[in-house]
Protein backbone atom coordinates (compact mmCIF):
# COMPACT_ATOMS: atom_id res chain seq x y z
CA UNK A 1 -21.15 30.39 -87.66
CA UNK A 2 -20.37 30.48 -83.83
CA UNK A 3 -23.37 28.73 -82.41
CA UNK A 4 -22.32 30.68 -78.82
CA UNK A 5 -22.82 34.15 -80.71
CA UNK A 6 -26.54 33.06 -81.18
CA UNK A 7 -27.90 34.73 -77.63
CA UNK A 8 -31.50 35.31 -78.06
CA UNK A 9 -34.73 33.72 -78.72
CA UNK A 10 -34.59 35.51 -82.02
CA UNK A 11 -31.27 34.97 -83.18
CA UNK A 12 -31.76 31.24 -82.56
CA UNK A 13 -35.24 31.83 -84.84
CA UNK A 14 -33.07 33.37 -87.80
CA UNK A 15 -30.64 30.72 -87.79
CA UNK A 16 -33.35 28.68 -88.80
CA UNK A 17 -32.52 26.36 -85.63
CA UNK A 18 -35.15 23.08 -85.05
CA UNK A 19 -36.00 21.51 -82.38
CA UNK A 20 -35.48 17.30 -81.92
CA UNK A 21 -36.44 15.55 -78.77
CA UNK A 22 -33.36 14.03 -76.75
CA UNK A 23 -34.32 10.38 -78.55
CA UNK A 24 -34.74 11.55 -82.08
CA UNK A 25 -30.82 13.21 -81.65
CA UNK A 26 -29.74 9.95 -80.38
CA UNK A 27 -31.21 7.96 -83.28
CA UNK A 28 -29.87 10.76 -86.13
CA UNK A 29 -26.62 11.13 -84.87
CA UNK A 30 -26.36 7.48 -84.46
CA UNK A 31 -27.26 7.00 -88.28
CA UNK A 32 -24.98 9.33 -89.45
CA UNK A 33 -22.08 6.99 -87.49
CA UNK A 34 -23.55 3.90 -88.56
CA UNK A 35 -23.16 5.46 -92.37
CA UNK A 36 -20.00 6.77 -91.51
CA UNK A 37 -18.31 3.44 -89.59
CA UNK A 38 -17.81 5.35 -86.42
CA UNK A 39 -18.02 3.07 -83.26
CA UNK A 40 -18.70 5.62 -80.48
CA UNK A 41 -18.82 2.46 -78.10
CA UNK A 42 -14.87 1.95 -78.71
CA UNK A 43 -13.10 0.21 -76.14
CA UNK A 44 -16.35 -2.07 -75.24
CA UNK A 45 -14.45 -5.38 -75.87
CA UNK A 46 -16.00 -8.72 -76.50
CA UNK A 47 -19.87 -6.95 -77.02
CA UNK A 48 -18.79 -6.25 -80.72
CA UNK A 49 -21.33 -9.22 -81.99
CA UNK A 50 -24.35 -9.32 -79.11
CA UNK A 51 -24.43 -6.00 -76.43
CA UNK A 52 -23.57 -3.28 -78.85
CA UNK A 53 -26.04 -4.18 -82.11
CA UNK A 54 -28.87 -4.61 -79.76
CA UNK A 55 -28.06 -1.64 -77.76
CA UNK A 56 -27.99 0.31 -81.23
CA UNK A 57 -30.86 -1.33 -82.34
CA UNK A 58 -32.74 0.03 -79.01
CA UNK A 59 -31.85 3.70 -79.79
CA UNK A 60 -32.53 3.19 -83.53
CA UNK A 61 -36.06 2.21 -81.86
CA UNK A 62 -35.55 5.16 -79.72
CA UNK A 63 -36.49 2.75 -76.48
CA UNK A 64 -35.67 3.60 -72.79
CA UNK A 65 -33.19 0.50 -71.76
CA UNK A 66 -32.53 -1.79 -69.38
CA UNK A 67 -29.18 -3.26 -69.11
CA UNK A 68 -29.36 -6.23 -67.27
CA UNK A 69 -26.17 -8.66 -66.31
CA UNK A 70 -23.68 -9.28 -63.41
CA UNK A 71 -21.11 -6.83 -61.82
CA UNK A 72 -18.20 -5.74 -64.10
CA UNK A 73 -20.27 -6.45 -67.27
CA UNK A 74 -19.57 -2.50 -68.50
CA UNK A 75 -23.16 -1.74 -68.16
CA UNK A 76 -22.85 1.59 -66.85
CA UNK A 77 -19.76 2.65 -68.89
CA UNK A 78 -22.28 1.88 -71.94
CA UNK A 79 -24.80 4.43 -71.01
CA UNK A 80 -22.28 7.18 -70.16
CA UNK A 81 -20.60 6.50 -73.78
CA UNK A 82 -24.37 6.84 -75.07
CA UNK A 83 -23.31 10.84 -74.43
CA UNK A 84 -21.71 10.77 -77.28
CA UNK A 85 -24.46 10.48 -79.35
CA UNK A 86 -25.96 13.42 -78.39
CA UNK A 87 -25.46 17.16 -79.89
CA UNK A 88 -22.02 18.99 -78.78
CA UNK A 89 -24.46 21.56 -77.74
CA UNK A 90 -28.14 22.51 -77.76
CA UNK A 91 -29.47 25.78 -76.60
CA UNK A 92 -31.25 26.55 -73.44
CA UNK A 93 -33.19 29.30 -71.69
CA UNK A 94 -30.54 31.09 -69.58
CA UNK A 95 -31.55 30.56 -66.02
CA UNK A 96 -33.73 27.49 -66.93
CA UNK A 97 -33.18 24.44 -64.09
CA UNK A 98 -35.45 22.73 -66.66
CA UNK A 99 -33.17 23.23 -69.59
CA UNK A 100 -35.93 24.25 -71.52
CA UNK A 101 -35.72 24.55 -75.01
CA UNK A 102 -36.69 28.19 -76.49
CA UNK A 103 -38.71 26.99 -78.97
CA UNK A 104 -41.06 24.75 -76.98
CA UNK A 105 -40.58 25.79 -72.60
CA UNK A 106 -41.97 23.50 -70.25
CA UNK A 107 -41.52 25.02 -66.86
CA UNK A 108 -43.27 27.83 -65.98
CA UNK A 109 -40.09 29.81 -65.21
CA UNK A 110 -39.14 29.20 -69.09
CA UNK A 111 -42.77 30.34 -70.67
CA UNK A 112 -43.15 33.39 -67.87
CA UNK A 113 -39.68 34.30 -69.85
CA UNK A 114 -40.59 33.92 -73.34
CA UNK A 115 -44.50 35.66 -73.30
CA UNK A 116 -42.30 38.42 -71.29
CA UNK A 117 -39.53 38.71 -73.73
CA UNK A 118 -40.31 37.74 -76.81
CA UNK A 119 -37.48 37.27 -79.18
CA UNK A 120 -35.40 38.89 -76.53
CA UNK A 121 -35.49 35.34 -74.18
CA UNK A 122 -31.67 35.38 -73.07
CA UNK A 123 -30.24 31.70 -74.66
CA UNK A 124 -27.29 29.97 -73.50
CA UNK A 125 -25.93 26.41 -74.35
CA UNK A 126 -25.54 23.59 -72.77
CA UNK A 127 -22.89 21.11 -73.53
CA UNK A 128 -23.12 17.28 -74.40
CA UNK A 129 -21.60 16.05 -71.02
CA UNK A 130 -23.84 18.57 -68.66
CA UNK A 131 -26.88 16.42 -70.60
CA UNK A 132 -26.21 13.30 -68.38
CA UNK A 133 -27.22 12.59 -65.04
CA UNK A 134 -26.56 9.35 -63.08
CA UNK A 135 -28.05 7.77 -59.91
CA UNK A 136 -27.22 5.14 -57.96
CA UNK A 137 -29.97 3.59 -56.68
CA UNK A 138 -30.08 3.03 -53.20
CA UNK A 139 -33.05 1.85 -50.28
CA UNK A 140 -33.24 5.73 -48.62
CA UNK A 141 -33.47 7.50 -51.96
CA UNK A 142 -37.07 9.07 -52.45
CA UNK A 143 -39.17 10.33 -54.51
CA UNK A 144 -38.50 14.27 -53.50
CA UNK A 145 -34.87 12.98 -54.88
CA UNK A 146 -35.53 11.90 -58.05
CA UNK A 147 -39.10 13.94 -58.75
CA UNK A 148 -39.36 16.69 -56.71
CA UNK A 149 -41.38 18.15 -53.44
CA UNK A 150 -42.60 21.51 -52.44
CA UNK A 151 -40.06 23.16 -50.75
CA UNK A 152 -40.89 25.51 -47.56
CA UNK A 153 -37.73 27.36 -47.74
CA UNK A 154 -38.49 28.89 -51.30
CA UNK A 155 -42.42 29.31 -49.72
CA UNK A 156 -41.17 31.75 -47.16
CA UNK A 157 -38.17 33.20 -49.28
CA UNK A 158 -40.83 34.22 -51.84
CA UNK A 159 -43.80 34.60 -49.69
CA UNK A 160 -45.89 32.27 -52.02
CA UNK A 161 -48.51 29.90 -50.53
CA UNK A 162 -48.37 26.32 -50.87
CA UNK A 163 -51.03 26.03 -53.66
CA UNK A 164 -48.51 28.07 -56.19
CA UNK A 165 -46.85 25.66 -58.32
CA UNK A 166 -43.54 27.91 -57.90
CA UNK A 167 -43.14 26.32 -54.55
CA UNK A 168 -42.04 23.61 -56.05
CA UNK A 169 -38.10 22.18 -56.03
CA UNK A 170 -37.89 19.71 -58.45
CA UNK A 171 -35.71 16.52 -58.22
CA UNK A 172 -32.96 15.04 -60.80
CA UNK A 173 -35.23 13.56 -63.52
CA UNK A 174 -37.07 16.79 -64.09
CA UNK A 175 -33.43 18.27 -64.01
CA UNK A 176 -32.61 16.06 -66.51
CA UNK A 177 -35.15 17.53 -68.97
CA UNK A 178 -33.47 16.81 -73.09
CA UNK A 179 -30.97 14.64 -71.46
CA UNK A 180 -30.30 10.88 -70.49
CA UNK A 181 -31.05 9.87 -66.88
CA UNK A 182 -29.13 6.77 -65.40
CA UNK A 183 -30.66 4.96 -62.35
CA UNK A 184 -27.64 2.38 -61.18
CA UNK A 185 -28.99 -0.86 -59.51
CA UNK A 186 -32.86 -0.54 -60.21
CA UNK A 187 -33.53 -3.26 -58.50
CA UNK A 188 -32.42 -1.64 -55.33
CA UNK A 189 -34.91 1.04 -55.41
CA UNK A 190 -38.00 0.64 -53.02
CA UNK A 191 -41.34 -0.74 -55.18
CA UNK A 192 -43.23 2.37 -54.26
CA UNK A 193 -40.50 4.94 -56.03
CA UNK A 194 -40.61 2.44 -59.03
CA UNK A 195 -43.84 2.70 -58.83
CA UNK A 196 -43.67 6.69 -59.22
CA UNK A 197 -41.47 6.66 -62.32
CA UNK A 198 -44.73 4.61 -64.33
CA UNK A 199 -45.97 7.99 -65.66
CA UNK A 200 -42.51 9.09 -66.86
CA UNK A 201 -41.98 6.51 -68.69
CA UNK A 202 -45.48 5.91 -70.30
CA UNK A 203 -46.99 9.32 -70.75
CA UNK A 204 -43.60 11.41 -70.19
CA UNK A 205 -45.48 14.00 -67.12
CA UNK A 206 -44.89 14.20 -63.20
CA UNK A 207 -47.18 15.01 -60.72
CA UNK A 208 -46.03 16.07 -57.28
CA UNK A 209 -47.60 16.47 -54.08
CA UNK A 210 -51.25 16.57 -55.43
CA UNK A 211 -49.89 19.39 -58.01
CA UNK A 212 -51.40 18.77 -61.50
CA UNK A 213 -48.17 19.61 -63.02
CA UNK A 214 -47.91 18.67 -66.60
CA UNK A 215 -44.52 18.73 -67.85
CA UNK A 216 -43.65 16.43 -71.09
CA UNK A 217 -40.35 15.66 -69.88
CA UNK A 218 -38.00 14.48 -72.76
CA UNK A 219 -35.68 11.81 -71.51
CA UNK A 220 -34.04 9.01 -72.59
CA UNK A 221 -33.91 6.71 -69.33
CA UNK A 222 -31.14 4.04 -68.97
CA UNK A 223 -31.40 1.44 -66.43
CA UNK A 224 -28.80 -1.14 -64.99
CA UNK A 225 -29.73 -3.98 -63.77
CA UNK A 226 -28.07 -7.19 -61.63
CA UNK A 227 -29.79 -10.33 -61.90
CA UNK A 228 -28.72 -11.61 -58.34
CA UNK A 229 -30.60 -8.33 -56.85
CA UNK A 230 -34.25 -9.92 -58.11
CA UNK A 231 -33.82 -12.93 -55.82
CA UNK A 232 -31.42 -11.31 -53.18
CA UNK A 233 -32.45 -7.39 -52.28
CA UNK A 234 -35.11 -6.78 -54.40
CA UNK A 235 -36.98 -6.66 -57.82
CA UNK A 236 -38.24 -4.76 -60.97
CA UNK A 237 -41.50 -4.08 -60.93
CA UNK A 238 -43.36 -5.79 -63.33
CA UNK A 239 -45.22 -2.44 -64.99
CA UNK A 240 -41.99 -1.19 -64.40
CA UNK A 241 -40.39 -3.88 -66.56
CA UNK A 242 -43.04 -3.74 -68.74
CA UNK A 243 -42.85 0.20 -69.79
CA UNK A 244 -38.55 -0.06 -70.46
CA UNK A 245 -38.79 -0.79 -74.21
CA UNK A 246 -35.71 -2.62 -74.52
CA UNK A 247 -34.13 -4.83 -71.86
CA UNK A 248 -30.67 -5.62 -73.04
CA UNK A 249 -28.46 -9.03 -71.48
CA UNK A 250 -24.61 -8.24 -71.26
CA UNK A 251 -21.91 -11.12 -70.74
CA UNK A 252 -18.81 -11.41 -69.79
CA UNK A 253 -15.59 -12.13 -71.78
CA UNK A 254 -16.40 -15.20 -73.70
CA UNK A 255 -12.27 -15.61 -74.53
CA UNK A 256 -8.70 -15.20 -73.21
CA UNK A 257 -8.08 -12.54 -76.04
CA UNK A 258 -10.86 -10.73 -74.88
CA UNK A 259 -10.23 -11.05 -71.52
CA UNK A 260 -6.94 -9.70 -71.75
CA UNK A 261 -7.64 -6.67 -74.45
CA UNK A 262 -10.00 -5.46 -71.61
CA UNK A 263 -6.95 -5.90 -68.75
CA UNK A 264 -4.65 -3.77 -71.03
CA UNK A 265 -7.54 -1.00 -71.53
CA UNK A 266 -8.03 -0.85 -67.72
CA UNK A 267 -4.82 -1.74 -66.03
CA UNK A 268 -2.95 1.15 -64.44
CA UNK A 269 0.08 0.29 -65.64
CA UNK A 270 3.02 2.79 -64.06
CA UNK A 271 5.91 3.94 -66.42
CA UNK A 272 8.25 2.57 -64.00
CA UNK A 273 6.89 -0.68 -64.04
CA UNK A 274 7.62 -1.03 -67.58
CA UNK A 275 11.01 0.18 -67.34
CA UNK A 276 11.90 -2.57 -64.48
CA UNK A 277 9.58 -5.46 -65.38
CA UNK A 278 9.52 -8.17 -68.60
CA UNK A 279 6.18 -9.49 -68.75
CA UNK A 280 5.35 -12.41 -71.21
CA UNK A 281 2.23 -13.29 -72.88
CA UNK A 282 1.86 -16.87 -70.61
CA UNK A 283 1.54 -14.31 -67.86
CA UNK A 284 -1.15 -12.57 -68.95
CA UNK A 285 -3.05 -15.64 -70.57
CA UNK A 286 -2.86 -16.84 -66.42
CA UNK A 287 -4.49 -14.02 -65.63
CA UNK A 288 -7.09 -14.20 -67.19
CA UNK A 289 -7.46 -17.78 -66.48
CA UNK A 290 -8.16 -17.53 -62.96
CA UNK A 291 -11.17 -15.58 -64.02
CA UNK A 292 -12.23 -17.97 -66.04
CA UNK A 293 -12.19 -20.89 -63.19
CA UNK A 294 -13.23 -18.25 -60.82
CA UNK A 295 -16.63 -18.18 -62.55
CA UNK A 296 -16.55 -22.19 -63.18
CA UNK A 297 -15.92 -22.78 -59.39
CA UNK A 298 -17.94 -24.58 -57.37
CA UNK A 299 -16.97 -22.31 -54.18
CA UNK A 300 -18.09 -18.97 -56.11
CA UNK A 301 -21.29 -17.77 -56.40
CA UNK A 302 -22.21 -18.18 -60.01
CA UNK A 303 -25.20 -15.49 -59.60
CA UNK A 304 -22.92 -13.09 -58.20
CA UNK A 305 -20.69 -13.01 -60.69
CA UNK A 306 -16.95 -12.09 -61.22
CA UNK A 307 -16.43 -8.62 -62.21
CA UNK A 308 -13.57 -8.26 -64.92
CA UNK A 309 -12.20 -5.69 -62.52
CA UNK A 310 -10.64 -9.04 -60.50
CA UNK A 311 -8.17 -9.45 -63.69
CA UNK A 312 -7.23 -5.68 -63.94
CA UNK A 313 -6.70 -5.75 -60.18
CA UNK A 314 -4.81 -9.31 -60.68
CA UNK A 315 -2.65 -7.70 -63.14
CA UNK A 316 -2.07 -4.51 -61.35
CA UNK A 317 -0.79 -6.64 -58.15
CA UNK A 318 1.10 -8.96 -60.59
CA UNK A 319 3.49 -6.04 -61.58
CA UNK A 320 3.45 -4.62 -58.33
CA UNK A 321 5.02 -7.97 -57.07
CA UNK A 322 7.46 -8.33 -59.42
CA UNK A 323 8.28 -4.41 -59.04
CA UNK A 324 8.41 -5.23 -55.08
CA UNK A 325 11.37 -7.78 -55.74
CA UNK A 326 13.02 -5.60 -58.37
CA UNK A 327 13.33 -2.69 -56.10
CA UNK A 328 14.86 -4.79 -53.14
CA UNK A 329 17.34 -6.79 -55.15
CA UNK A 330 18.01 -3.36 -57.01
CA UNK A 331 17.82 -5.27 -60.73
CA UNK A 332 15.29 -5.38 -63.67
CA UNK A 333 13.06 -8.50 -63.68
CA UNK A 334 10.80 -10.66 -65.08
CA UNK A 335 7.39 -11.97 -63.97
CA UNK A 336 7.26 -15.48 -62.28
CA UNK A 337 5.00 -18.14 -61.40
CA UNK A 338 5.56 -17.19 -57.72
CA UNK A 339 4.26 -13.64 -58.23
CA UNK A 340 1.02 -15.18 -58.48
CA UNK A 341 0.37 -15.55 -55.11
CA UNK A 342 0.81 -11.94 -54.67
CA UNK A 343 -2.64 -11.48 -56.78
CA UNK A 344 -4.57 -12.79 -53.68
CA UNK A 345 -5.69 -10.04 -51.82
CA UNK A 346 -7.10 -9.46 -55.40
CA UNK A 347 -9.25 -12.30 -55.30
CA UNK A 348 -10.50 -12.38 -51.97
CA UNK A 349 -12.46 -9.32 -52.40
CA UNK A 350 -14.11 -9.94 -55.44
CA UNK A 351 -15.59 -12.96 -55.43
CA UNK A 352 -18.48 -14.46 -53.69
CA UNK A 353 -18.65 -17.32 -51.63
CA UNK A 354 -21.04 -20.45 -51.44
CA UNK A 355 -21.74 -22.16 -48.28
CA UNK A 356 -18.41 -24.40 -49.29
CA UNK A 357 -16.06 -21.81 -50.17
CA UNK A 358 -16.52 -19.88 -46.74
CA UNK A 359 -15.89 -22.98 -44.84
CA UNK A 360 -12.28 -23.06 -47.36
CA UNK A 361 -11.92 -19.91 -46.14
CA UNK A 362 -11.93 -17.02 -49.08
CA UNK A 363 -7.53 -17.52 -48.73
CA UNK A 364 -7.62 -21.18 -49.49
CA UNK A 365 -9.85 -20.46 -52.19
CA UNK A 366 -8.13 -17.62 -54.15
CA UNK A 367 -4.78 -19.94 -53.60
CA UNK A 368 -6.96 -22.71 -55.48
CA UNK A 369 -7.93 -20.49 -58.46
CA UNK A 370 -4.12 -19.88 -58.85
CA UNK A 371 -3.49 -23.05 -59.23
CA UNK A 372 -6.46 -24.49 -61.39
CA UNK A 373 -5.42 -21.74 -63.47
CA UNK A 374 -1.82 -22.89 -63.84
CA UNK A 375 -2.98 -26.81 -64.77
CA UNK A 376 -5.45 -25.55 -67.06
CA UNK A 377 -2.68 -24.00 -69.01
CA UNK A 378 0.14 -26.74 -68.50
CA UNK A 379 -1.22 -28.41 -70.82
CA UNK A 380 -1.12 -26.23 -73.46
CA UNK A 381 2.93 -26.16 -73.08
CA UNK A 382 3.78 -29.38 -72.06
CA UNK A 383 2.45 -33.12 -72.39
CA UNK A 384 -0.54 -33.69 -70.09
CA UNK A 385 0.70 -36.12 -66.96
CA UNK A 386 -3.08 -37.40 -66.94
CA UNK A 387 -2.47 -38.88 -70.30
CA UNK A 388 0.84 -40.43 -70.00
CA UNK A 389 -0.27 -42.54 -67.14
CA UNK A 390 -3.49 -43.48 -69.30
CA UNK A 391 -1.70 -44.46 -72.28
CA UNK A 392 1.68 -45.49 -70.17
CA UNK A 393 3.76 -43.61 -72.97
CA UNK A 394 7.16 -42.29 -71.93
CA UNK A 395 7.25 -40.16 -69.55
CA UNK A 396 9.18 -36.87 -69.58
CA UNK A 397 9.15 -36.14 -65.82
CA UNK A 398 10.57 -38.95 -64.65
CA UNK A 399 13.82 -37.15 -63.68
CA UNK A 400 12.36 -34.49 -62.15
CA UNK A 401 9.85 -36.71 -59.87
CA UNK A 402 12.84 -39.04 -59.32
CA UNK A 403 15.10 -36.44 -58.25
CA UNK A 404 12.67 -35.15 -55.70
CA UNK A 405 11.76 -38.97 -54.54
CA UNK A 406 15.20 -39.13 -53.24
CA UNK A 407 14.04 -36.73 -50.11
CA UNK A 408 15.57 -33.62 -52.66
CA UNK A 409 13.91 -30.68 -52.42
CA UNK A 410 13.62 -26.85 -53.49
CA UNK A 411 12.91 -23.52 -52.16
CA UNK A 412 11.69 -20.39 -54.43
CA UNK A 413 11.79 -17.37 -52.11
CA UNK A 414 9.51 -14.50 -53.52
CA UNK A 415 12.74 -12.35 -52.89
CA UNK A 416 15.54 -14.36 -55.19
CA UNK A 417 16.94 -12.34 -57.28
CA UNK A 418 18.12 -13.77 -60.91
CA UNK A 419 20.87 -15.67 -59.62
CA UNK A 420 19.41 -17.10 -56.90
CA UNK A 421 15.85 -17.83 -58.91
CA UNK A 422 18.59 -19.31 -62.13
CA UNK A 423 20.38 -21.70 -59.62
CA UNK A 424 17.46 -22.93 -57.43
CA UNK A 425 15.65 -24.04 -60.73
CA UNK A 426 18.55 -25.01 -62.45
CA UNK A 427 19.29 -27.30 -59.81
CA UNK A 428 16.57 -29.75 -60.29
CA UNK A 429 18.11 -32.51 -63.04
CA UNK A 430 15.71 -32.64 -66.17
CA UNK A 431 13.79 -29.09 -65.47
CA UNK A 432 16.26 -27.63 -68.11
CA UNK A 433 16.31 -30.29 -70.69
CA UNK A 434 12.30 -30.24 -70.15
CA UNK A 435 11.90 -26.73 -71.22
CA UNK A 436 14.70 -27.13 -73.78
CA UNK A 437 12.97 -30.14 -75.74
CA UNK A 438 9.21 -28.28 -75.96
CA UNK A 439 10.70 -24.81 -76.10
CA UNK A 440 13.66 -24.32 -77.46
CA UNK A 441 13.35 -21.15 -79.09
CA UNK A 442 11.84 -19.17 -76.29
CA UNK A 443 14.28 -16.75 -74.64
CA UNK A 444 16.08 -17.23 -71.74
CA UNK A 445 13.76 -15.38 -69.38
CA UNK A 446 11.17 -16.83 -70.59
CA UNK A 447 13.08 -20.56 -70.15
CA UNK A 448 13.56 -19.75 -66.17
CA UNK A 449 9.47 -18.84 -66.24
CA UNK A 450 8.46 -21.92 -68.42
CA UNK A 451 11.08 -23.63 -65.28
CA UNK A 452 8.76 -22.75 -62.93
CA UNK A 453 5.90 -23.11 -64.55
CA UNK A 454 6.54 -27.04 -65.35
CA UNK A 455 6.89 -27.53 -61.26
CA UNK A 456 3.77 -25.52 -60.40
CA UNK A 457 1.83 -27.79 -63.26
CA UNK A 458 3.13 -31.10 -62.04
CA UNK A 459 2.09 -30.33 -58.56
CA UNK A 460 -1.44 -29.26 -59.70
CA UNK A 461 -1.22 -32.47 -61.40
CA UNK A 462 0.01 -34.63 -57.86
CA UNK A 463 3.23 -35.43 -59.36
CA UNK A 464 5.07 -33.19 -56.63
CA UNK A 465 4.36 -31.57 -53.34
CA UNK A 466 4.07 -27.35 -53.05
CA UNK A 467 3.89 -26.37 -49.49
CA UNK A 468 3.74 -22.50 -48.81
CA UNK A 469 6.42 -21.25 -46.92
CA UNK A 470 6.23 -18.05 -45.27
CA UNK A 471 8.91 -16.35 -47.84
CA UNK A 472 8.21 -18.30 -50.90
CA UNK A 473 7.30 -21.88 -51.55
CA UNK A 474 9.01 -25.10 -51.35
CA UNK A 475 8.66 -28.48 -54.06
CA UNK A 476 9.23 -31.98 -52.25
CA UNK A 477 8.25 -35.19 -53.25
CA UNK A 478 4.70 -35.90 -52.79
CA UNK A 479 4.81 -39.08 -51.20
CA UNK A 480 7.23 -38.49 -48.57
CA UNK A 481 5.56 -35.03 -48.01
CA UNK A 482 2.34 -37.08 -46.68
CA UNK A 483 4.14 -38.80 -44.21
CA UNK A 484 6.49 -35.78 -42.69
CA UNK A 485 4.95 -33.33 -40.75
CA UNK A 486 6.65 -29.95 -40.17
CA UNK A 487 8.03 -29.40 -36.62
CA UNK A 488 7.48 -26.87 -34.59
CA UNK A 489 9.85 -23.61 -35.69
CA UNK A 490 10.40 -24.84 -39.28
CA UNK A 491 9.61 -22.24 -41.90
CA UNK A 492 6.65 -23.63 -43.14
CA UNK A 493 2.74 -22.37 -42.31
CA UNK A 494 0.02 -24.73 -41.76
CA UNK A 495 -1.77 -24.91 -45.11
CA UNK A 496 0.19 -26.71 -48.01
CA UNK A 497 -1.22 -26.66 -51.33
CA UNK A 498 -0.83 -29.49 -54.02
């Protein structure tokens, strides 16, 4: 049967239709998934084991929740995905602003309509996605916003005084009546609206402006929470914290694979992009990377946090500068070592800086990330140069580092195209046979990356010298790089990096 066909109190009666409260759906429907091995949270990576159990276990509980954890964590895509839990549709009064149910009104527009019409009550239904409602909190908003006020305008317009209870607008949590409410950044909100919401939570009624309004709102509240704003802007009330059943602790990605699952979900990846551009997997692994040392850094804030939207905007610039050199040399490419530096402006925005990192400056920083990144990986494709001067084994970068001692050096311009990138690199005597005698199966784009990749690692590892020019970058030997200074009009900027 066509549930839309069912357009009257009555009808609804005869279909033998019974009312749940918005929790009691939740839990049901999310029973009948848990039975039937349907993951409504798909596409949450990395909370498979911790977030997502406990935040089923909360609405098997049928708790309001509090998700609490830094920027980026995927708290708030969580609680919109919680939708999905909910009925496709569940009928309504027509006209309610309440969304009261038929069976049991609330407001007094819904019961004047049923004790007038009877079985006759018009019914229309309201979808899953019109069920959720989502605030960000914010210092100016009030409680008129999120409970309600009496409202002079309707007063006047229906020449009612102000002791009628119809003179009341209400705000979005009365609104949100049989549906989930979402308040963004509690922390943010002023202690005296916290302090307003105790009722709601506890005993489910509102009162506003001295009006002894008893409404038994049915709402499932979700809260999101940073644990930076309790020290930094503000804090959670403790009765506040005390009436949310369930506070629940998200994390970020605990692993590369993770990481990187979540950067392939999010990235916006053009068509184009993939036509014209070969990316490998080292690629990816190093973007992810600088996350990781982003968070380990002792110039970022560790309580701020570093959302995992800095690797899908990484990733998104990545491609973007290899498309860049693509499109002026008119030829298909593949990512290198050099784009990295074009994930920057990526950085700079999205992490937070200690007392030390500001006095770096947030450039010199972002720069460093890139290249703790690349020496945390070197290792894991070539032999670490710590190591061999421990255990004075043979060393296989003694040609290289020789070469360059004898006042040789090399320029990669972002712009090369494959000839010019193939020659500059090929140029240096022992990069090939390097990559040749730890990776000899890896394909020949791949070789040139791996190239690159060895001279970026032994400069993070002060075996050679990596100035940035203002095209590209330049390798020199290390010693004689400390004891030459760049004259005035050479194509070199101030900051060098090793």
């Amino acid at each position: 049967m066509d549930i839309k066909k069912i357009n009257t109190l009555g009808a609804l009666k005869k279909a033998g239709y019974k009312s749940r409260s918005v929790k009691q759906e939740l839990r049901e429907n999310l029973i009948q998934n848990l039975k039937n091995k349907i993951n409504v949270f798909e596409g949450i990576w990395g909370f498979e084991e911790t977030v997502i159990p406990d935040l089923e276990r909360a609405i098997l509980s049928m708790h309001d929740i509090n998700f609490l954890g830094l920027r980026g964590q995927a708290k708030t895509r969580m609680a919109r995905m919680m939708v999905k839990l909910l009925d496709e549709y569940v009928p309504v009064i027509a006209g309610s602003e309440m969304n009261d149910d038929p069976l049991n009104p609330i407001s007094r527009f819904g019961i004047d309509e049923v004790n007038e019409k009877g079985d006759d009550t018009p019914v229309s239904w309201l979808s899953r996605d019109d069920r959720y409602t989502e605030k960000l909190a914010t210092p100016d908003v009030s409680i008129a916003d999120l409970i309600g006020d009496v409202d002079p305008i309707k007063a006047a317009t229906l020449k009612l005084p102000y002791s009628d209870e119809r003179v009341i607008h209400f705000g979005l949590i009365p609104r949100s009546h049989r549906g989930i409410f979402v308040i963004n950044e509690l922390p943010d909100l002023q202690a005296r609206i916290q302090v307003a919401l105790f009722n709601i939570l506890q005993e489910g009624d509102i009162q506003i402006r001295g009006f002894k309004v008893r409404m038994p709102l049915d709402i499932q509240f979700v809260f999101t929470a940073n644990p930076e704003d309790y020290t930094n802007r503000g804090s959670i009330v403790t009765p506040l914290k005390d009436r949310i059943d369930s506070q629940i602790i998200t994390h970020y990605p605990k692993s590369i694979e993770i990481g990187r699952k979540i950067t392939a979900q999010e990235a916006n990846v053009k068509p184009e992009q993939e036509e014209l551009i070969t990316v490998n997997e080292l690629s990816k692994d190093l973007i992810e990377q600088i996350a990781f040392e982003a968070r380990n850094s002792e110039y970022v804030d560790a309580k701020s946090g570093v959302s995992a939207r800095l690797t899908i905007s990484a990733y998104e610039n990545l491609l973007s500068a290899a498309e860049r050199r693509a499109l002026i040399n008119n030829e298909k490419t593949s990512i290198r070592i050099s784009d990295f530096y074009g994930v920057v402006p990526s950085i700079t925005g999205k992490v937070e800086l200690v007392y030390e990192g500001e006095q770096e400056g947030p450039g010199i920083v972002a720069h460093n990330l890139v290249g703790k990144a690349i020496r945390t990986k070197f290792i894991e494709f070539f032999p670490d140069p710590d190591q061999l001067r421990k255990q004075k084994a043979e060393n296989p970068y003694t040609e290289i580092t020789s070469w360059f001692g004898n006042e040789n050096v090399v320029d990669l311009l972002n712009d090369y195209d494959k000839s010019d990138y193939e020659k500059a690199l090929k140029a240096v005597p022992g990069l090939t046979a390097l990559v040749e005698k730890y990776h000899k199966k890896v394909d020949a784009p791949l070789k040139l990356f791996l190239m690159e990749f060895a001279l970026h690692g032994l400069s993070e590892y002060s075996m050679l010298s990596k100035h940035q020019l203002s095209k590209g970058l330049q390798f020199k030997d290390l010693l004689s790089s400390m004891f030459t200074m760049p004259e005035l009009g050479e194509d070199e900027d101030e900051e060098s990096f090793k």
